[in-house]
Protein backbone atom coordinates (compact mmCIF):
# COMPACT_ATOMS: atom_id res chain seq x y z
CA UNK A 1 92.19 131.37 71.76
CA UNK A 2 90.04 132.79 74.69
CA UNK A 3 85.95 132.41 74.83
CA UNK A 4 85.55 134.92 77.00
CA UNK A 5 83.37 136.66 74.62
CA UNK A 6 81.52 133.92 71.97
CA UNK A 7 78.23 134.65 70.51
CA UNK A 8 76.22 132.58 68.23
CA UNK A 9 74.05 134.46 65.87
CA UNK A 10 72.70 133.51 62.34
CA UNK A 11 74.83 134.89 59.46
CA UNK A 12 77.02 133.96 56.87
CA UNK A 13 80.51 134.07 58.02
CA UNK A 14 83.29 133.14 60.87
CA UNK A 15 84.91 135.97 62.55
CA UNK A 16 88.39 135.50 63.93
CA UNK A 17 90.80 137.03 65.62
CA UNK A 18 92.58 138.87 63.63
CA UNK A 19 89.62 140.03 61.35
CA UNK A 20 90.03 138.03 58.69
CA UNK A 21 86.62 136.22 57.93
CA UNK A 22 86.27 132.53 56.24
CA UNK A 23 83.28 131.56 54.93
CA UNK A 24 80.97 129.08 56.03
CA UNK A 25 80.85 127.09 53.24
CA UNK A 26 81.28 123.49 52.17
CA UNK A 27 84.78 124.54 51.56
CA UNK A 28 86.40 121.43 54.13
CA UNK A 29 83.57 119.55 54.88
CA UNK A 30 83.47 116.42 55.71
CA UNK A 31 81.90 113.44 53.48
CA UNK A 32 79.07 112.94 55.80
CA UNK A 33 75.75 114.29 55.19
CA UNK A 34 77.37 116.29 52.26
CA UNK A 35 74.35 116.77 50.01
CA UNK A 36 72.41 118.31 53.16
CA UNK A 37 75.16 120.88 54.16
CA UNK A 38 74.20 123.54 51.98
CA UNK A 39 70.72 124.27 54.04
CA UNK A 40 73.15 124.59 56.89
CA UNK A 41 75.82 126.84 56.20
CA UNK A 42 74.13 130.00 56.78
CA UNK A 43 73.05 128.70 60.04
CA UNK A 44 75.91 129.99 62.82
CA UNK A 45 78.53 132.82 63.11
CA UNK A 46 80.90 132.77 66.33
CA UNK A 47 82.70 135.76 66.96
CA UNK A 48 85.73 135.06 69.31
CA UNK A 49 87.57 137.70 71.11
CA UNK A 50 90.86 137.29 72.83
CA UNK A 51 93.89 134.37 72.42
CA UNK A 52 95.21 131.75 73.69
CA UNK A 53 97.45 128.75 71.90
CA UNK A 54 96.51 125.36 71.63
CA UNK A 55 98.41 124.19 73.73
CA UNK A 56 97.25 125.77 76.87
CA UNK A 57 94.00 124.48 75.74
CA UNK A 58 95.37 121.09 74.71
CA UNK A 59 94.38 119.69 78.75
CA UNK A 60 92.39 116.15 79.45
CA UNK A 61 89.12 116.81 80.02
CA UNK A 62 86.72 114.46 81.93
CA UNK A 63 85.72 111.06 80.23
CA UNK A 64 81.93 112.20 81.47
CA UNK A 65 82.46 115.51 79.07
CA UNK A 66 83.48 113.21 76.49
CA UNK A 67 81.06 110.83 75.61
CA UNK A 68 78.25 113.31 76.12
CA UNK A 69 79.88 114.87 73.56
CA UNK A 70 80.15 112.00 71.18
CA UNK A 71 76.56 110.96 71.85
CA UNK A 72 74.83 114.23 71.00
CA UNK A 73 76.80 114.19 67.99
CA UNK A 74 75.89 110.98 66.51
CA UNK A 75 71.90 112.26 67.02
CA UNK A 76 72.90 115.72 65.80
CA UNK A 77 74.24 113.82 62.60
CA UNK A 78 71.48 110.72 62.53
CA UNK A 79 68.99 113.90 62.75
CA UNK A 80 70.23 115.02 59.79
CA UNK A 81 72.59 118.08 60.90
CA UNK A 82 75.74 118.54 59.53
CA UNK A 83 79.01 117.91 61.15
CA UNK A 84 79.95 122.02 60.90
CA UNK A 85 76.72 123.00 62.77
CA UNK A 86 76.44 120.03 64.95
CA UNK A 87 79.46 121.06 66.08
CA UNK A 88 78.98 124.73 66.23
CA UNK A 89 75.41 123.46 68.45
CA UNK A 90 77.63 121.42 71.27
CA UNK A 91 80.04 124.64 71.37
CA UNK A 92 77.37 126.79 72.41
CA UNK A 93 76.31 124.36 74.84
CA UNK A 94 79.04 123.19 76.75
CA UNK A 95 80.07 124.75 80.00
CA UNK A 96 83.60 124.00 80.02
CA UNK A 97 85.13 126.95 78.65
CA UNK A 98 88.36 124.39 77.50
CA UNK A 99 86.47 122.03 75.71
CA UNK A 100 84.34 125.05 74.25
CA UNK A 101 87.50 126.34 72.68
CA UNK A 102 88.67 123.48 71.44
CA UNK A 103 85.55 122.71 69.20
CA UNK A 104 85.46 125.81 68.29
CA UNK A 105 89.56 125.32 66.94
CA UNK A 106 88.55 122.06 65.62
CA UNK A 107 85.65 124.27 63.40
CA UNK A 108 88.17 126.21 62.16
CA UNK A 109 90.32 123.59 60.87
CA UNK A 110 87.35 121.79 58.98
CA UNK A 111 86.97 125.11 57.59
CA UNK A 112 90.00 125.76 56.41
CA UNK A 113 90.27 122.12 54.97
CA UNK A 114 90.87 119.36 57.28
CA UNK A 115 89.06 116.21 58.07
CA UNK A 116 87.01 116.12 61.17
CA UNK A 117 89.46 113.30 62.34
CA UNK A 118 92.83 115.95 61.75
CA UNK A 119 90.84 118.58 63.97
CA UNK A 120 90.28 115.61 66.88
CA UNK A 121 94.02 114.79 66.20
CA UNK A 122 95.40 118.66 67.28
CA UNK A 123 94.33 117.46 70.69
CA UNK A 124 95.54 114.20 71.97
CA UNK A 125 95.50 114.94 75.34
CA UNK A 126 91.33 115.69 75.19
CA UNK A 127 90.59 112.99 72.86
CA UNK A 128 91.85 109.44 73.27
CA UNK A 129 93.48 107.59 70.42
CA UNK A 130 90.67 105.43 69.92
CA UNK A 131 88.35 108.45 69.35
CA UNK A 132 90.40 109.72 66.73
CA UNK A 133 91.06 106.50 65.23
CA UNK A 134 87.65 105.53 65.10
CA UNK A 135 86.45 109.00 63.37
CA UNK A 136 89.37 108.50 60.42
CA UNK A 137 87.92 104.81 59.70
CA UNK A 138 84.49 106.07 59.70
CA UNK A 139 85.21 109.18 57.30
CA UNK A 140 86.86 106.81 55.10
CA UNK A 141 84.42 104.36 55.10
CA UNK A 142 81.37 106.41 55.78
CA UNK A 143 78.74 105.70 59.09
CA UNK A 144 80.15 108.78 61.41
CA UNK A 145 76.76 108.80 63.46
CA UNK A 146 76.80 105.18 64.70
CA UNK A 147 80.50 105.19 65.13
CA UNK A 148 79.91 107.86 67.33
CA UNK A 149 77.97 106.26 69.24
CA UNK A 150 80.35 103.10 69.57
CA UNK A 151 82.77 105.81 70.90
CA UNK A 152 80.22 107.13 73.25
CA UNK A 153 79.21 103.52 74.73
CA UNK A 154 83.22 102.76 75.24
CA UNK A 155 83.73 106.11 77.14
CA UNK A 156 80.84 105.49 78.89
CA UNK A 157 82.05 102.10 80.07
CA UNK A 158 85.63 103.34 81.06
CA UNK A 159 84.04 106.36 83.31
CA UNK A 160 81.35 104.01 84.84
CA UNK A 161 84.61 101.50 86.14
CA UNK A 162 87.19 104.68 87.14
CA UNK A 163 83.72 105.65 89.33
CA UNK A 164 84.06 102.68 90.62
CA UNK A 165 86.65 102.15 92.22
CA UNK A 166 87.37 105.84 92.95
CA UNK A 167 84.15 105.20 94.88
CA UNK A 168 85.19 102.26 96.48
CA UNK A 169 88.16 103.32 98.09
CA UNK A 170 87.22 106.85 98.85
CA UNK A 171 86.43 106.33 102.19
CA UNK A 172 89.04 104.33 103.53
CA UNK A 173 91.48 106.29 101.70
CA UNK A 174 89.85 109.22 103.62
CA UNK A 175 90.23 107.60 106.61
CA UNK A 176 93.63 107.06 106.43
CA UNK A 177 94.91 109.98 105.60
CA UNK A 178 92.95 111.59 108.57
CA UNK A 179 94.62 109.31 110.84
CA UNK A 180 97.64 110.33 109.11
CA UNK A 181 97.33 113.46 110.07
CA UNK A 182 96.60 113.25 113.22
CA UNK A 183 99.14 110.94 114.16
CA UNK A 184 101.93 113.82 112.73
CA UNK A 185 100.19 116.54 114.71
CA UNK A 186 100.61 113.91 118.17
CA UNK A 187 104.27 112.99 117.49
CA UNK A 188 105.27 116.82 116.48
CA UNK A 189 102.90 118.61 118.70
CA UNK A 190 101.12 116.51 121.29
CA UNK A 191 103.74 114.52 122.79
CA UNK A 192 106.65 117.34 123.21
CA UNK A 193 104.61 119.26 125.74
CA UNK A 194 104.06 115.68 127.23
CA UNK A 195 107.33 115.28 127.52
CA UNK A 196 108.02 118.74 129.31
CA UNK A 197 105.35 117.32 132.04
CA UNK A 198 106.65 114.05 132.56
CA UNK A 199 109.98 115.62 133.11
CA UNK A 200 108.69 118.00 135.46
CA UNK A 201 107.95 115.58 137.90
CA UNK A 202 111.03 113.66 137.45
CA UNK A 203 108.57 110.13 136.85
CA UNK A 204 109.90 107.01 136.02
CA UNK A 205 108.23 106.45 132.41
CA UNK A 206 106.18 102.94 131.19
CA UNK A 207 108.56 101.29 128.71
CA UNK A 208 105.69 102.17 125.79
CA UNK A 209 105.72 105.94 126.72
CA UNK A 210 109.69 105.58 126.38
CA UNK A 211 108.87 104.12 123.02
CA UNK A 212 106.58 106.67 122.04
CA UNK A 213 108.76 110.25 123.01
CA UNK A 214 112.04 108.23 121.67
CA UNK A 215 110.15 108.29 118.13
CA UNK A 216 108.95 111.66 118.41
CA UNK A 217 112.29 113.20 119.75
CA UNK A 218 113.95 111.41 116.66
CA UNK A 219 111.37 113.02 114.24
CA UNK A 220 111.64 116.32 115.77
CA UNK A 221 115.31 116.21 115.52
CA UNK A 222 115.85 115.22 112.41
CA UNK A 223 112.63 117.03 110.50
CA UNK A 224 114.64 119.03 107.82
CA UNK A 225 116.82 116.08 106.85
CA UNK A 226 113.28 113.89 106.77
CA UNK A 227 111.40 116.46 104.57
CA UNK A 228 115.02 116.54 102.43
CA UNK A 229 114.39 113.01 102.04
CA UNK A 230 110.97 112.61 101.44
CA UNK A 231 111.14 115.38 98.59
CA UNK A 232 114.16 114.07 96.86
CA UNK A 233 113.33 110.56 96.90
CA UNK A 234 109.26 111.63 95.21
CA UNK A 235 111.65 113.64 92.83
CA UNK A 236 114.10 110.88 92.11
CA UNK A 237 110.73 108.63 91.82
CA UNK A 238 108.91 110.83 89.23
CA UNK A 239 111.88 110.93 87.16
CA UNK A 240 112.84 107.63 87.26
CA UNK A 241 109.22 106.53 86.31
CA UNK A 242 110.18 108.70 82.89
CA UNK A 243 112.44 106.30 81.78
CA UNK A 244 111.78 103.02 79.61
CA UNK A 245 112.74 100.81 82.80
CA UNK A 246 110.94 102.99 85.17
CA UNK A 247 108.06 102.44 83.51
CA UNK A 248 108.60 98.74 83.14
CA UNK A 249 109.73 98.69 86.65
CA UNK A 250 106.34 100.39 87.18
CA UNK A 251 103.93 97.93 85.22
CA UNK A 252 105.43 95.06 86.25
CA UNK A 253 105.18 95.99 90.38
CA UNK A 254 101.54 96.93 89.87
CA UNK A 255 100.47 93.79 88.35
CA UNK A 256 102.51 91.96 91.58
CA UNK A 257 100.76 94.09 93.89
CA UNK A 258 98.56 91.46 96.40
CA UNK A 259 94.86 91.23 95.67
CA UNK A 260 95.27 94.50 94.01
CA UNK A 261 97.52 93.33 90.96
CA UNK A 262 94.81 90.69 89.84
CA UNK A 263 92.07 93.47 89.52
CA UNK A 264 94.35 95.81 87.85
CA UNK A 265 95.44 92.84 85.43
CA UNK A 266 91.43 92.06 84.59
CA UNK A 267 90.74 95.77 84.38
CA UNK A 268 93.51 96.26 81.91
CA UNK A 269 92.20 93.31 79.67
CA UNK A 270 88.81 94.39 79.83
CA UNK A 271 89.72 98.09 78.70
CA UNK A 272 91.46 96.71 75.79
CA UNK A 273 89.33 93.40 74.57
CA UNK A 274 86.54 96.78 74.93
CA UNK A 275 89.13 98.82 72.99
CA UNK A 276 89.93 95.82 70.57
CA UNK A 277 85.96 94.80 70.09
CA UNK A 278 84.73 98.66 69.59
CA UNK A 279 87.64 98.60 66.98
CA UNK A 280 87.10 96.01 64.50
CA UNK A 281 83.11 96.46 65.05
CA UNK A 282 83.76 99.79 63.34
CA UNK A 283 85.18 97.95 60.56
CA UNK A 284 89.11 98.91 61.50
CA UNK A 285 91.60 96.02 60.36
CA UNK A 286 93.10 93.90 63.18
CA UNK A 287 96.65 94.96 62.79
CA UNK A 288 95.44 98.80 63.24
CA UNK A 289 93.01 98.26 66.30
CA UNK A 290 96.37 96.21 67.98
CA UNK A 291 98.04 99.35 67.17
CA UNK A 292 95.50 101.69 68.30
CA UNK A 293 94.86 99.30 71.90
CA UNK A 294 98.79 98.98 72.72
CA UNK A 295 98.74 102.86 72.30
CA UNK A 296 95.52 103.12 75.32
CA UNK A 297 96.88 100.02 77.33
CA UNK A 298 98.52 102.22 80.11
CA UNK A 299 100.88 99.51 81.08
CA UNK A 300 103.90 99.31 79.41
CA UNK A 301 104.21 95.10 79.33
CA UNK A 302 100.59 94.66 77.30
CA UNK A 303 102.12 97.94 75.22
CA UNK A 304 104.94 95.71 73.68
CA UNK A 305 103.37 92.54 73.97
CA UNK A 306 100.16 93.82 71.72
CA UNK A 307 103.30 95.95 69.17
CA UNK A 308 104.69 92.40 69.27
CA UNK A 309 101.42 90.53 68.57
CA UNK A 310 100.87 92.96 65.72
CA UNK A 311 104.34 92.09 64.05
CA UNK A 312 103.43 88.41 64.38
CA UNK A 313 100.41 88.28 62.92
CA UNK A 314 101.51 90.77 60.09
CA UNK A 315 104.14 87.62 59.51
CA UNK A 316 101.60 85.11 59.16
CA UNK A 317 100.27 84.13 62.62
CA UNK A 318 96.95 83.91 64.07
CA UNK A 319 96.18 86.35 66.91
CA UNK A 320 95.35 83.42 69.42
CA UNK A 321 98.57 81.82 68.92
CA UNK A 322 100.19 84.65 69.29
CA UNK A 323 99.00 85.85 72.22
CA UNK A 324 98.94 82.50 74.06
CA UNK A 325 103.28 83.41 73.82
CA UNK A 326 102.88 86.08 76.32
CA UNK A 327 101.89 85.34 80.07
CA UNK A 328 100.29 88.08 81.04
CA UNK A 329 96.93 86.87 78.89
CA UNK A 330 95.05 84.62 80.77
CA UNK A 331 94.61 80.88 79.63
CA UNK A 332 90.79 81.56 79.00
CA UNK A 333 91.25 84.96 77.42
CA UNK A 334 93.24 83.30 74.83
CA UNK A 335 91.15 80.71 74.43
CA UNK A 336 87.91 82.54 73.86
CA UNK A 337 89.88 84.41 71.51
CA UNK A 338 90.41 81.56 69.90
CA UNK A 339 86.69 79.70 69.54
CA UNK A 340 85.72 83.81 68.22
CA UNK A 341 88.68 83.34 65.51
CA UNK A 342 87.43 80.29 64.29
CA UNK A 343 84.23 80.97 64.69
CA UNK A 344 84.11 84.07 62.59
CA UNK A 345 82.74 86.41 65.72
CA UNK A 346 85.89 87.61 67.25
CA UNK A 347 84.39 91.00 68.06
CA UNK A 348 81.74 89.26 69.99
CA UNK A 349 84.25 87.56 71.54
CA UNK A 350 86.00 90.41 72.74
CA UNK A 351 82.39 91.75 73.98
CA UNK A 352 81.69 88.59 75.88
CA UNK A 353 85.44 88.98 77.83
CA UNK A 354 85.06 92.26 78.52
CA UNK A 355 81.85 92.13 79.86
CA UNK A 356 82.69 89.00 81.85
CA UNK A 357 86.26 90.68 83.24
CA UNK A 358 84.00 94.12 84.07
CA UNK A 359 81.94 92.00 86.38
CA UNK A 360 84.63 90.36 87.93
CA UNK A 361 86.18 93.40 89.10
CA UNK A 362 83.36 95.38 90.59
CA UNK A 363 82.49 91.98 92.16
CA UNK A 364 86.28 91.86 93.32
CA UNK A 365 86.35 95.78 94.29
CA UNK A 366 83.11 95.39 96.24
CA UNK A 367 84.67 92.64 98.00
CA UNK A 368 87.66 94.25 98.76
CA UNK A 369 85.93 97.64 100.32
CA UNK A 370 84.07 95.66 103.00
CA UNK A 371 87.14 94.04 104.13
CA UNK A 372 89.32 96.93 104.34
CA UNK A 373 87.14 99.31 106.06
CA UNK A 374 87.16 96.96 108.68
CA UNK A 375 90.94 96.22 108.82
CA UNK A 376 91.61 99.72 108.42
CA UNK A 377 90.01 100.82 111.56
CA UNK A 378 91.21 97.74 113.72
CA UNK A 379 95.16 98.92 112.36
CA UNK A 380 94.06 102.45 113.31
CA UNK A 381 92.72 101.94 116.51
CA UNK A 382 95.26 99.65 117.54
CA UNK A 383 98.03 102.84 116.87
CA UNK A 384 95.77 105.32 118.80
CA UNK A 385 95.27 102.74 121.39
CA UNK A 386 99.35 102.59 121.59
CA UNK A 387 99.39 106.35 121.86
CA UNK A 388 96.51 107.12 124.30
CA UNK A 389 98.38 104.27 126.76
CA UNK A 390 101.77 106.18 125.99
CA UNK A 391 100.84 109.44 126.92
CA UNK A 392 98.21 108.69 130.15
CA UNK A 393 99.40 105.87 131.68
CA UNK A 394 102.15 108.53 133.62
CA UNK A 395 99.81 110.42 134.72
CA UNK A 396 97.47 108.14 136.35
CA UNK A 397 100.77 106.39 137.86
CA UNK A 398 101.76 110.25 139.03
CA UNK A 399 97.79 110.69 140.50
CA UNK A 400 98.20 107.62 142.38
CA UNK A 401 101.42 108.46 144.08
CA UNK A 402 100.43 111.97 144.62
């Protein structure tokens, strides 16, 4: 469906594509604020010109998009407005012509019968798991507005840390791959022509210079065979990360990674105790929110441990115990976990760890950034030390004899 052409204008009816019209009605609503749809339903028309499928529209969007979404619907619906036009309000008023097509899709659903929740589900790739899981509960059990706003809060949370770090190692990342860049246009441009000079002049050549044009006539020689390489092994790599141990291989060698695996191992707890707490708060059974947080864990060793976890405590078990069997929960976390069970506040609990692990790893990331800035530049200049001595040193021995 395209929204090239959309238009919001009061009336009584939905105009789509193919000219058939479906009342706005409360034909499909949803439970929530039922008694007050009625005033409503005369309250939008969208016309919609154009086509596209789902799934071209079916794209991630950004997690910033997202919970500004999911806030300003839980005060659309706290105010009183009903899901149909709150949603029909946020279509008009996005930019992103995507997400503005897929509310408007997820309108149409409601309207031709489907939960809210079955309209999130046609998109998984926009809306995470959680969201969707979070909406059923609440249509079930009533309280869409503040759930909403639990949903908000946790997306919040997630874009504030991906900031984060994407912030912190922006500029050495920058950095580098300037250097990078450089460096390929010396060896494959810069010291050829070099080369033609020194030879020239027949000079006897420092061993380092040696060094330096042996490396760059092996590059040169063998380019197509290194580009061969380089593409087929990313290709091989890509694909192999598609398979089950590829992705194990995967999850396991980033949590191994020095410095770097222990803030990607506290990040992934605090993600899903956040996940886990935002969950059962909502009033979602235990077993389901496992379910729900090994499907967002994004590393395949928490995905089976938390599957396995579930299994255990559907057999009788208590969650601490069972996750005290599996090492890659720390000591503490299972612990805490533990004084929340018996305590009768595990969602609290989960809060507290989250909260705790969050601060940790901007602490850790903040820590990290100031030492590699400064690393990075010694390495660097230490290579374009090598190179400036490689290429000059000649030609000040070739002034002085001249």
């Amino acid at each position: 469906m395209s929204t090239n052409n959309i238009t919001i204008r009061p009336g009584k009816q939905l105009k789509k594509k193919h000219g058939r019209k479906t009342p706005v009605t409360k034909q499909g609503q949803p439970r929530v604020n039922s008694a007050k749809q009625s005033s409503f339903k005369d309250f939008f028309t969208l016309d919609l010109s154009g086509g596209s499928s789902k799934k071209s529209i079916n794209k991630k969007v950004k997690l910033e998009e997202l919970h500004t979404f999911a806030n300003q619907l839980s005060v659309l619906l706290s105010s009183g407005v009903p899901l149909l036009a709150s949603l029909n309000i946020l279509a008009d008023q996005t930019q992103n012509q995507q997400f503005k097509s897929v509310i408007i899709t997820i309108v149409e659903n409601i309207n031709n019968g489907h939960t809210f929740h079955e309209g999130l589900s046609e998109f998984p790739k926009v809306f995470p798991n959680i969201f969707i899981s979070l909406v059923k509960a609440a249509e079930m059990s009533g309280g869409l507005p503040e759930v909403l706003k639990q949903v908000a809060s946790y997306l919040r949370e997630q874009d504030k840390t991906q900031k984060r770090i994407k912030s912190a190692t922006a500029y050495p990342r920058f950095v580098f791959y300037f250097f990078l860049v450089i460096l390929v246009a010396v060896i494959y441009g810069l010291v050829p022509k070099f080369q033609e000079t020194f030879e020239s002049y027949n000079a006897e050549l420092p061993m380092i210079t040696e060094y330096l044009l042996a490396a760059s006539n092996a590059a040169l020689r063998y380019i197509y065979f290194e580009i061969g390489v380089l593409v087929i092994g990313i290709m091989a790599y890509k694909n192999f990360l598609k398979t089950p141990k590829g992705r194990y291989f995967e999850s396991y060698l980033r949590l191994k990674i020095p410095v770097m695996g222990d803030i990607i191992m506290k990040d992934i707890i605090s993600r899903f105790c956040r996940t886990l707490y935002v969950l059962i708060k909502s009033g979602v059974p235990l077993v389901n929110a496992l379910e729900v947080s090994s499907e967002t864990a994004q590393n395949v060793l928490y995905a089976q441990a938390l599957r396995n976890i579930k299994q255990g405590i559907i057999s009788g078990d208590t969650f601490s115990r069972q996750l005290a069997f599996y090492p890659v929960f720390p000591s503490m976390v299972v612990k805490m976990i533990a004084t929340g069970e018996q305590s009768g506040a595990l969602d609290t609990m989960l809060k507290n760890i989250s909260d705790l692990y969050d601060a940790d790893v901007e602490s850790k990331i903040a820590g990290i950034s100031s030492v590699i800035e400064p690393v990075l530049m010694v390495g660097l200049g230490i290579i374009a030390i090598f190179v400036i001595l490689a290429l000059y040193l000649p030609i000040f021995k070739m002034g002085s004899i001249m």
